[in-house]
Protein backbone atom coordinates (compact mmCIF):
# COMPACT_ATOMS: atom_id res chain seq x y z
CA UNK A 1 72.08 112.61 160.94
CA UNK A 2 73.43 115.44 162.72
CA UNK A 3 75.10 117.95 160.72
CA UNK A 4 73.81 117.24 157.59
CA UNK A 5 71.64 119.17 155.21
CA UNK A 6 68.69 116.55 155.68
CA UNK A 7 68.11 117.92 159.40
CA UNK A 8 67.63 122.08 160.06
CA UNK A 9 68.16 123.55 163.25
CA UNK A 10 65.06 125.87 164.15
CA UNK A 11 66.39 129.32 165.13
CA UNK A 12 62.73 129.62 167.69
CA UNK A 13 63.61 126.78 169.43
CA UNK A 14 65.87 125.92 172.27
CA UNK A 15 69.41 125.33 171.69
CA UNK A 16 70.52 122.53 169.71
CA UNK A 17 66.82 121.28 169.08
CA UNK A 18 66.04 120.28 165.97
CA UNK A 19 63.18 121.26 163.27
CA UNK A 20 62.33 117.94 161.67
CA UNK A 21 60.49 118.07 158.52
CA UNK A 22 58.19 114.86 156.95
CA UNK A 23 60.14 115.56 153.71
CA UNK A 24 63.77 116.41 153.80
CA UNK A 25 64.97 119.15 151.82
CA UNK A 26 68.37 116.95 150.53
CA UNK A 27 68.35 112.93 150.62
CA UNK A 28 72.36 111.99 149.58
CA UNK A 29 71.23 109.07 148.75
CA UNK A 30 68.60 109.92 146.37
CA UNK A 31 68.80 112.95 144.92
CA UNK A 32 66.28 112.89 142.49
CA UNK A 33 63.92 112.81 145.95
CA UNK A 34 64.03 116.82 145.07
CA UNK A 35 62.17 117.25 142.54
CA UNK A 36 59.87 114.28 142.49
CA UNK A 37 61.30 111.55 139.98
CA UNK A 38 62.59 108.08 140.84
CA UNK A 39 61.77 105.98 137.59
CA UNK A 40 64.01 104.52 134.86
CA UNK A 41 64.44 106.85 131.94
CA UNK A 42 62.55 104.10 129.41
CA UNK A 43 59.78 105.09 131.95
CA UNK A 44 59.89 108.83 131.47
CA UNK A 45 60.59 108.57 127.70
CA UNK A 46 60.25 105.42 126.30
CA UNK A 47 61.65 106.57 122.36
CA UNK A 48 64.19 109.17 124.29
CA UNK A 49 67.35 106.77 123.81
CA UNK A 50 66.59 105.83 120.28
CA UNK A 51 65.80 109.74 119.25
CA UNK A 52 69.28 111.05 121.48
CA UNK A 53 71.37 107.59 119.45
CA UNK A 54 69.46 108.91 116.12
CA UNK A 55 70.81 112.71 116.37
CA UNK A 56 74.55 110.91 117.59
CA UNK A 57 74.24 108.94 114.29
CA UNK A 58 73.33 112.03 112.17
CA UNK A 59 76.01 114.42 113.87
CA UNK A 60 78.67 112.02 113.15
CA UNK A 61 77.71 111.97 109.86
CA UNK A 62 77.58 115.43 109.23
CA UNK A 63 81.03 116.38 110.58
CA UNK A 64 82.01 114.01 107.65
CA UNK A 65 81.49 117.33 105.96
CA UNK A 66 84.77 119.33 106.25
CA UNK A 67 88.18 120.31 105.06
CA UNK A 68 90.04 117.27 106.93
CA UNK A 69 93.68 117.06 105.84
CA UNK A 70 93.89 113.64 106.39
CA UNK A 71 90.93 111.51 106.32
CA UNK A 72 91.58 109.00 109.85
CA UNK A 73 89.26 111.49 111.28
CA UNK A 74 86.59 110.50 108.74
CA UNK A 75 87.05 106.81 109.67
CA UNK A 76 86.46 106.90 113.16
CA UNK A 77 83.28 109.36 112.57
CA UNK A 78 82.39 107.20 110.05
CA UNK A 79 82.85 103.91 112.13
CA UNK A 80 80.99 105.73 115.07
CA UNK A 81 78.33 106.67 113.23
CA UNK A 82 77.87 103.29 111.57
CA UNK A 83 78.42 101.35 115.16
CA UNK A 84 75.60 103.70 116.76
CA UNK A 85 72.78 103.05 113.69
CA UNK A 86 74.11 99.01 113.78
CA UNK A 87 73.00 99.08 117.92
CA UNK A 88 69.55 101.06 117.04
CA UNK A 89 68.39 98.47 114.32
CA UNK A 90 69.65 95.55 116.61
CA UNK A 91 67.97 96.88 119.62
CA UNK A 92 64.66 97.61 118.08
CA UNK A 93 64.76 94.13 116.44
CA UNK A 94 65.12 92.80 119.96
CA UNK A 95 62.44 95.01 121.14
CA UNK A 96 59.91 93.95 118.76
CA UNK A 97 61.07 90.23 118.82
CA UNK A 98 60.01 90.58 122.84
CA UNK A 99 57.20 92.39 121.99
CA UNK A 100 55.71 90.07 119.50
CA UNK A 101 56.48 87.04 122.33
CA UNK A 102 54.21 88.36 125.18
């Protein structure tokens, strides 16, 4: 991969040899290769998605809170809000439905 960022040239050697390294400072095609990660993020937080949905939920709720002129605004944040706390209780029914079958 000449030219890219993966291979350095090594200003000590001849010219136009190459320094190759057993890790690669930049992998395009995985760049979490950087800093060390390649899992799923259920793997690095297993209760992150339903704590990040939770806050959504509770943000949508509080902008409820307001001097809206006309309330459409207060229908969609209030349908949002509903719709994200509707997928939390279904998906941790599901969860513990799966759980309870192994």
């Amino acid at each position: 991969m000449a030219g890219t960022s993966v291979e350095r040239i090594d200003p000590h050697a001849g010219h136009g040899e190459l320094e190759h390294h057993p890790h690669p400072v930049y992998n395009p095609d995985a760049p979490s290769e950087q800093w060390g990660w390649h899992g799923e993020w259920r793997e690095f937080a297993p209760r992150g998605r339903t704590i990040l949905l939770g806050l959504a939920a509770l943000a949508m709720f509080a902008m409820l809170i307001g001097n809206h002129s006309s309330h459409v605004e207060d229908w969609w944040l209030g349908v949002t809000g509903t719709a994200i706390v509707v997928y939390i209780v279904v998906s941790q029914r599901a969860a513990n439905r799966a759980r309870r079958r192994r």
